[in-house]
Protein backbone atom coordinates (compact mmCIF):
# COMPACT_ATOMS: atom_id res chain seq x y z
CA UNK A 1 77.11 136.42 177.32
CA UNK A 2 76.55 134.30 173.87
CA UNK A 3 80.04 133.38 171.68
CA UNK A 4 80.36 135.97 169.22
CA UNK A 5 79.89 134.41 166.12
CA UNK A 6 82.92 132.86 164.22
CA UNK A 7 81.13 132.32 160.73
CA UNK A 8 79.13 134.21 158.11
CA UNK A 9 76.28 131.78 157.46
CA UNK A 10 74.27 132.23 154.44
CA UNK A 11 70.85 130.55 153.94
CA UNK A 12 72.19 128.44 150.57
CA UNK A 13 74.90 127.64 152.94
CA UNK A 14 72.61 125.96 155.92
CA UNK A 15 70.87 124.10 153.37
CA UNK A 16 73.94 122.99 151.36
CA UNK A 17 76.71 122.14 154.33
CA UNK A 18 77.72 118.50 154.18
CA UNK A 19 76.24 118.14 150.37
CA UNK A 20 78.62 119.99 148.00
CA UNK A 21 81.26 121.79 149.39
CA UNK A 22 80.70 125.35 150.98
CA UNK A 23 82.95 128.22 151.06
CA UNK A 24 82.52 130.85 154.09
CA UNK A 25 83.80 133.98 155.65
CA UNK A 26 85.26 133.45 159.46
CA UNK A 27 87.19 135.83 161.86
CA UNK A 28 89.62 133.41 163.25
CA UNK A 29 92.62 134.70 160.90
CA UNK A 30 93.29 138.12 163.23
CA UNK A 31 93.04 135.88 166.26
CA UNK A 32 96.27 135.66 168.18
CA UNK A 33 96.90 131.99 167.79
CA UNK A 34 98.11 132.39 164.52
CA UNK A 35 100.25 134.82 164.83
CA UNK A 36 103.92 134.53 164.71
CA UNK A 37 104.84 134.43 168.34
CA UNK A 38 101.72 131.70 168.92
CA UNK A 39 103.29 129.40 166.13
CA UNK A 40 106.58 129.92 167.34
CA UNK A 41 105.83 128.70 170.78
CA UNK A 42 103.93 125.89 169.32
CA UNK A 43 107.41 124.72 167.72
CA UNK A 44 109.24 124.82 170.55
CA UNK A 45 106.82 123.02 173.19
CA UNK A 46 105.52 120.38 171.11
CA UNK A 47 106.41 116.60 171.29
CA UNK A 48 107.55 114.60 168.37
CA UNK A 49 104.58 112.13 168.31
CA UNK A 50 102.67 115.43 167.65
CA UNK A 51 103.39 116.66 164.64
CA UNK A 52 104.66 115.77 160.72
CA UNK A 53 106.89 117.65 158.89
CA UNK A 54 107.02 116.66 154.87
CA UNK A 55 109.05 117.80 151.79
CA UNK A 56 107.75 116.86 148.31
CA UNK A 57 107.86 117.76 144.74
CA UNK A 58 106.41 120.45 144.04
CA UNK A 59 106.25 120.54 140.17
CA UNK A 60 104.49 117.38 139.69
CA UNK A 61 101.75 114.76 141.46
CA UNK A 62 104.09 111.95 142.52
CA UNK A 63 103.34 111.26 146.07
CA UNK A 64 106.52 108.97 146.12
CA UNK A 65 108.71 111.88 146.27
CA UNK A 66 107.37 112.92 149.93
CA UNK A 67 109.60 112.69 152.64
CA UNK A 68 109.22 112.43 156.36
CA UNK A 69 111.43 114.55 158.43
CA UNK A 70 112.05 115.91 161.93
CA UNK A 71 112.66 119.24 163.68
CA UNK A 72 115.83 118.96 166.10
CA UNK A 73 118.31 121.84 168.00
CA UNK A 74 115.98 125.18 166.29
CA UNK A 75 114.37 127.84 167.83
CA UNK A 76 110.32 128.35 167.04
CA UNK A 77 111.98 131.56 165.15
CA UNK A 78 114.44 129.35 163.07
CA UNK A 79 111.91 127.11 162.32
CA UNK A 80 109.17 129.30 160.89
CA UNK A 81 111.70 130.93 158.56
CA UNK A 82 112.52 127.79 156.96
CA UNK A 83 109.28 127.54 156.60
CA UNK A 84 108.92 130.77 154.92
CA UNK A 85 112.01 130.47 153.19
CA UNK A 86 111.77 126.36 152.05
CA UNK A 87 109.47 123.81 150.62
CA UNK A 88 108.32 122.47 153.88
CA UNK A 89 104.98 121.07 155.67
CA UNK A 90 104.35 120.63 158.90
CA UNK A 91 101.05 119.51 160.57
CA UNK A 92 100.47 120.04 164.06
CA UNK A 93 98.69 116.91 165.68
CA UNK A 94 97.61 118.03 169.07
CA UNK A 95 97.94 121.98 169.26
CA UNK A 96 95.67 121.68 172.05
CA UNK A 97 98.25 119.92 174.43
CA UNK A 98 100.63 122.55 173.90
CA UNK A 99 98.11 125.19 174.26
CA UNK A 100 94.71 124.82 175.68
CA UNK A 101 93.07 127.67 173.80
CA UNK A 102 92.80 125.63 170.60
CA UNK A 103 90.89 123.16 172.36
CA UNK A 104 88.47 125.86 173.83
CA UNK A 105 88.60 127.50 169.80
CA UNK A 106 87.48 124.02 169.00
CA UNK A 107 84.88 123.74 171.06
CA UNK A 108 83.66 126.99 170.15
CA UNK A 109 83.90 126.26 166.17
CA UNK A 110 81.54 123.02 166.83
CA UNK A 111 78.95 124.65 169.03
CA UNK A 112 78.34 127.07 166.38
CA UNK A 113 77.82 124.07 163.58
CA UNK A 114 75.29 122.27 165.85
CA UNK A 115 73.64 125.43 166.65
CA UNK A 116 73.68 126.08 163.09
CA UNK A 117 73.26 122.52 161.19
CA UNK A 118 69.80 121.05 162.39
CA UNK A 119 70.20 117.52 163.93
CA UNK A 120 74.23 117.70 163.44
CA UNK A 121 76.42 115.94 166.53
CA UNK A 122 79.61 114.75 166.40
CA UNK A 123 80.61 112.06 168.57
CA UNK A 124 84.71 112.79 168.09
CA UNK A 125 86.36 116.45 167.13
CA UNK A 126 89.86 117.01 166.05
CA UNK A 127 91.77 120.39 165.18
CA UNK A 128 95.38 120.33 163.43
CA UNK A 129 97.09 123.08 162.63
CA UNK A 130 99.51 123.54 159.25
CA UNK A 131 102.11 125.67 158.09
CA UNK A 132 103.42 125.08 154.77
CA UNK A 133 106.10 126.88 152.12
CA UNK A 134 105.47 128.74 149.36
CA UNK A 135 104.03 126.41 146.47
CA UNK A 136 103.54 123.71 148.22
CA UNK A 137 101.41 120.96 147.95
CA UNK A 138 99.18 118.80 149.28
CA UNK A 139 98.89 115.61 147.11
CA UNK A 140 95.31 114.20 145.29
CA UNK A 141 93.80 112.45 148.76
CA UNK A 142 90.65 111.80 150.49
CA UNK A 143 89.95 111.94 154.21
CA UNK A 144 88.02 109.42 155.99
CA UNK A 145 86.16 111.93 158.88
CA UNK A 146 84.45 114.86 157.86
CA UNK A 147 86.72 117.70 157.32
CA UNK A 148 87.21 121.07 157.22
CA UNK A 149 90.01 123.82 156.29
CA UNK A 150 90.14 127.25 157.75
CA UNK A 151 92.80 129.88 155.49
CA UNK A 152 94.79 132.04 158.17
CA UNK A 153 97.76 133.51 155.96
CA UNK A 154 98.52 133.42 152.63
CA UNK A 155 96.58 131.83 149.99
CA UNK A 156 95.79 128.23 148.14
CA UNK A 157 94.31 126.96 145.66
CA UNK A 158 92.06 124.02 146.53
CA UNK A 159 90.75 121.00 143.85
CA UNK A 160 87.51 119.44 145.11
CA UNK A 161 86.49 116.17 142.86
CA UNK A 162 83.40 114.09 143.22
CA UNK A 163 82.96 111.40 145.73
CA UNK A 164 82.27 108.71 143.26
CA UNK A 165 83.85 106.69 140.47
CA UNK A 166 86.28 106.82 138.88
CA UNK A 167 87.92 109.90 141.35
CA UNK A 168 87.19 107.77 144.80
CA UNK A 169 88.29 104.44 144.26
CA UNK A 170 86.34 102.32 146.56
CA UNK A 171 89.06 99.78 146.69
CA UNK A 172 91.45 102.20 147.99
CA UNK A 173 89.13 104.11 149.95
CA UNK A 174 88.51 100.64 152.10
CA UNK A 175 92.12 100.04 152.67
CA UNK A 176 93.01 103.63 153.75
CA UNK A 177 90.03 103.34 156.04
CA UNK A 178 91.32 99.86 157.24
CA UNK A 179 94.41 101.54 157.55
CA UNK A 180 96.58 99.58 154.67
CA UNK A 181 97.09 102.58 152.82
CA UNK A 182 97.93 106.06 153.11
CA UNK A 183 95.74 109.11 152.02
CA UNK A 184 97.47 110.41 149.38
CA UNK A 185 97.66 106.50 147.46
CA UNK A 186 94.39 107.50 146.12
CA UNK A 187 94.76 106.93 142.38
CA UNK A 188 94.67 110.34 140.45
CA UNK A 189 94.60 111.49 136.93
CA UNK A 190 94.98 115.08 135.25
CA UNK A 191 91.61 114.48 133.76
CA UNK A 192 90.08 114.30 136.20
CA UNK A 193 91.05 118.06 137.19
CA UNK A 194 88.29 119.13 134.31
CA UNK A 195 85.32 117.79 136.90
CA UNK A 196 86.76 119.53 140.02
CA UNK A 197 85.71 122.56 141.74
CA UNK A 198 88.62 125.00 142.00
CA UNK A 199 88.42 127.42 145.04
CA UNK A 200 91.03 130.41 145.57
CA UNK A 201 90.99 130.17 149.59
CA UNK A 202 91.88 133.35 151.12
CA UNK A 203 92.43 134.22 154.80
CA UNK A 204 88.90 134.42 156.47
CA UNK A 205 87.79 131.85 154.45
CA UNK A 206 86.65 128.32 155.16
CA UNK A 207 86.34 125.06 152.82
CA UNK A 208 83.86 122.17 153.74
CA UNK A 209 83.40 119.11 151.62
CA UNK A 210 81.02 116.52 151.36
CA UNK A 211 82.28 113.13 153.13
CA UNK A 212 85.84 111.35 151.17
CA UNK A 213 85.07 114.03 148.10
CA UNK A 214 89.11 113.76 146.55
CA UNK A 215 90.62 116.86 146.62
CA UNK A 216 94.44 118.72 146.28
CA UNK A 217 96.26 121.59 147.01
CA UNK A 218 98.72 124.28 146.11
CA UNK A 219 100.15 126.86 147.90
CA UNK A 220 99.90 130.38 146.78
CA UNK A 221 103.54 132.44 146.48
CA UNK A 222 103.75 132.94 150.50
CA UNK A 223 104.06 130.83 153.79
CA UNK A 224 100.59 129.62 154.59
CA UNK A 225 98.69 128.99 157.93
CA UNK A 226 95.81 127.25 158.18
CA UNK A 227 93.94 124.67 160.38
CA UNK A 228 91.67 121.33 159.62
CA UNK A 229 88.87 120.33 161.65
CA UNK A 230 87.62 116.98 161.40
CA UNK A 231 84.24 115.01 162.95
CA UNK A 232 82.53 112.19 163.11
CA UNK A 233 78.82 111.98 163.29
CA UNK A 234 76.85 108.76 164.29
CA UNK A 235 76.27 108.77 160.18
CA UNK A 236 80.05 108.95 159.67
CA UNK A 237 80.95 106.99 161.78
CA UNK A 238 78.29 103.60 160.11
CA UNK A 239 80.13 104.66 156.77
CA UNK A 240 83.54 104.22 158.47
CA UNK A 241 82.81 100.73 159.67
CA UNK A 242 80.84 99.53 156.44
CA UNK A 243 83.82 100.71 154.39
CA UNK A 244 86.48 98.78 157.21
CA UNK A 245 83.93 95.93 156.55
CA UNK A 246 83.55 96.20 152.77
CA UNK A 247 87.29 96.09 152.70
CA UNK A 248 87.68 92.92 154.32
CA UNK A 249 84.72 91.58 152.40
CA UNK A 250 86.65 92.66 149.12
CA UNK A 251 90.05 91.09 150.18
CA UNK A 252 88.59 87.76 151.86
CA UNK A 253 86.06 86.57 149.96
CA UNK A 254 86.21 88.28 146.64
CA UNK A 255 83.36 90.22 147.17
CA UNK A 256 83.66 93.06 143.87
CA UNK A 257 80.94 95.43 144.98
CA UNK A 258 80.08 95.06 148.78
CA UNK A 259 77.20 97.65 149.11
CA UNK A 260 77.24 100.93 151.25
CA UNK A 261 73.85 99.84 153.32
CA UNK A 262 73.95 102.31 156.61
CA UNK A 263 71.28 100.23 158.96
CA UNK A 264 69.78 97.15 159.08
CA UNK A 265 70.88 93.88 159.78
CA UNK A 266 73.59 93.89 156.81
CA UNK A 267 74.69 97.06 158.72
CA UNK A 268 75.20 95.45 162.38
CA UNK A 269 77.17 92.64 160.28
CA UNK A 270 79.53 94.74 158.94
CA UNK A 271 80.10 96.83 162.40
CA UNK A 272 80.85 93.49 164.38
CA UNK A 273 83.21 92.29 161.79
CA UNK A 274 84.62 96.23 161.41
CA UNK A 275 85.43 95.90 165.28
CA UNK A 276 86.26 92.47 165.61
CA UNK A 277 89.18 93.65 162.43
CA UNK A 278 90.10 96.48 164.51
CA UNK A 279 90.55 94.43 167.24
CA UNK A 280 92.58 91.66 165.92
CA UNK A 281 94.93 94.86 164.32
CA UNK A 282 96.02 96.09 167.11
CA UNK A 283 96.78 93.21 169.41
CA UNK A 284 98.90 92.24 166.24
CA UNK A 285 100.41 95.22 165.15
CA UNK A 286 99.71 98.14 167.58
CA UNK A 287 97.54 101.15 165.95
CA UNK A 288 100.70 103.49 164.42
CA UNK A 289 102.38 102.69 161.66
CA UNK A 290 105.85 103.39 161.26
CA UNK A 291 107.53 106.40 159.29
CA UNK A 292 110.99 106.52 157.45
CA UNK A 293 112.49 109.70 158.62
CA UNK A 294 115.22 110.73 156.24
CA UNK A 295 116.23 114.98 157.18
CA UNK A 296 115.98 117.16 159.38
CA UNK A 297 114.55 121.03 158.68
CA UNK A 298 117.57 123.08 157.89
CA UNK A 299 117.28 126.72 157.56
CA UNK A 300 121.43 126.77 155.96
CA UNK A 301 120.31 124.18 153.38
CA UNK A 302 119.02 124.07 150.04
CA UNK A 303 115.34 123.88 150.60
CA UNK A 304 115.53 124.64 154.29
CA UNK A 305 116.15 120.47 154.22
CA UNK A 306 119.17 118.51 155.01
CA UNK A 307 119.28 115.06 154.79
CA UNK A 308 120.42 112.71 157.93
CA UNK A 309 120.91 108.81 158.13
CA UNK A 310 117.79 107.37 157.42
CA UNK A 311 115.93 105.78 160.62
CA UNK A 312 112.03 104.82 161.63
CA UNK A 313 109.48 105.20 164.46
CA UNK A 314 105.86 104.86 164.84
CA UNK A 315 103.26 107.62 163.11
């Protein structure tokens, strides 16, 4: 028996996936994995390497005011009403390990896109899921695999700018990809909110955005659910290692505008000197950075956060 099918394709929408962003109807927010007792158990079975939990500012675009927290002594129960009830968000790194069915949902989500999206394969697939707090956000970033978000519960709004000057800084793009920099120290202006594609994502609905395209988020006036998928295709994955390489270029030697070639012999440069960086990191360094972890989620305090004696350990 064929997968029933999780998407609504449209004909605009075959031709246009991967080359402005797409919005789409799915079915995944009644399934049971997102329901309260599914996230609940998630909580409580998950490992600390596996997940984030943030608080920020939620009036203004300052990503210096997010925090990195922990979860410690709560129920899945206690947790998901300070979620409800705080200004908290929590990603969920490896579902999968605490539940196999997201890794068969997974699975099932990129067998339709191939079946779908002539010539598409992905050589790496990745599913996170996120519950956030009313109102709030998700700071001006851009993500280095291709990526997708899936609306469960509640509502956002989502900012999509172009991936090009002067909202992707290539400079910054190149270090986040060489890991030097985080996401969300992508440069951003209020201007440049008068280019970007605003989307109202409800649940059932799906957002997919051309490769690095800049974008934001804020919550609607409810807890929200919702899950990322990200890939990378063999064409990904060349502009992954020319950006590593254009970074290094840029640093090193000077080098002001490395171009973007994807083959050729300029290409295979730029992937030996990509790995051979990669390489040289980790024996060095390890591949996780480390995190300042200043509270802990709260459900008694102010914000469903309470602060704790500031210590580190690895992303």
């Amino acid at each position: 028996m064929s997968q029933k099918a999780i998407l609504n394709w449209e004909l605009q929408s075959l031709r246009d996936f991967g080359k402005v962003p797409v919005m789409l109807q799915h079915n995944l927010h009644h399934d049971e994995l997102f329901s309260d007792t599914a996230l609940e158990r998630l909580f409580e079975n998950i490992e600390r390497r596996d997940y984030y939990v943030n608080t920020m500012n939620i009036a203004s675009q300052d990503p210096r005011s997010r925090r990195e927290g922990e979860i410690r002594d709560l129920s899945g129960a206690q947790v998901l009403e300070a979620v409800k009830n705080g200004q908290i968000w929590i990603l969920l790194l490896r579902p999968h390990q605490a539940e196999p069915r997201y890794r068969q949902l997974l699975k099932n989500i990129y067998d339709e896109i191939a079946a779908k999206q002539r010539g598409f394969h992905s050589s790496f697939e990745k599913i996170t899921v996120l519950i956030s707090s009313p109102r709030i956000q998700v700071y001006y970033h851009c993500d280095i695999p291709g990526q997708t978000l899936w609306q469960v519960r509640g509502n956002k709004t989502v900012y999509v700018y172009p991936a090009e000057a002067p909202f992707l800084d290539r400079p910054t793009l190149e270090n986040i990809a060489l890991g030097k920099a985080h996401e969300i120290s992508l440069p951003y202006n209020a201007s440049f909110d008068d280019h970007a594609m605003v989307f109202d994502l409800q649940p059932g609905q799906m957002l997919h955005w051309p490769l690095n395209a800049p974008h934001r988020i804020s919550n609607g006036d409810s807890m929200n659910v919702s899950f990322t998928t990200e890939h990378f295709t063999p064409a990904i994955r060349r502009m992954y290692h020319v950006n590593c390489a254009n970074g290094i270029l840029r640093s090193s030697l000077g080098i002001n505008n490395p171009n973007q070639q994807l083959g050729g012999a300029v290409y295979w440069g730029k992937f030996f000197l990509s790995n051979a960086y990669r390489a040289l990191r980790k024996s060095r360094m390890g591949t996780r950075r480390h995190l300042a972890v200043d509270f802990c989620v709260d459900p008694s305090s102010p914000r469903c956060v309470r602060d704790i004696p500031i210590y580190r350990i690895q992303e």
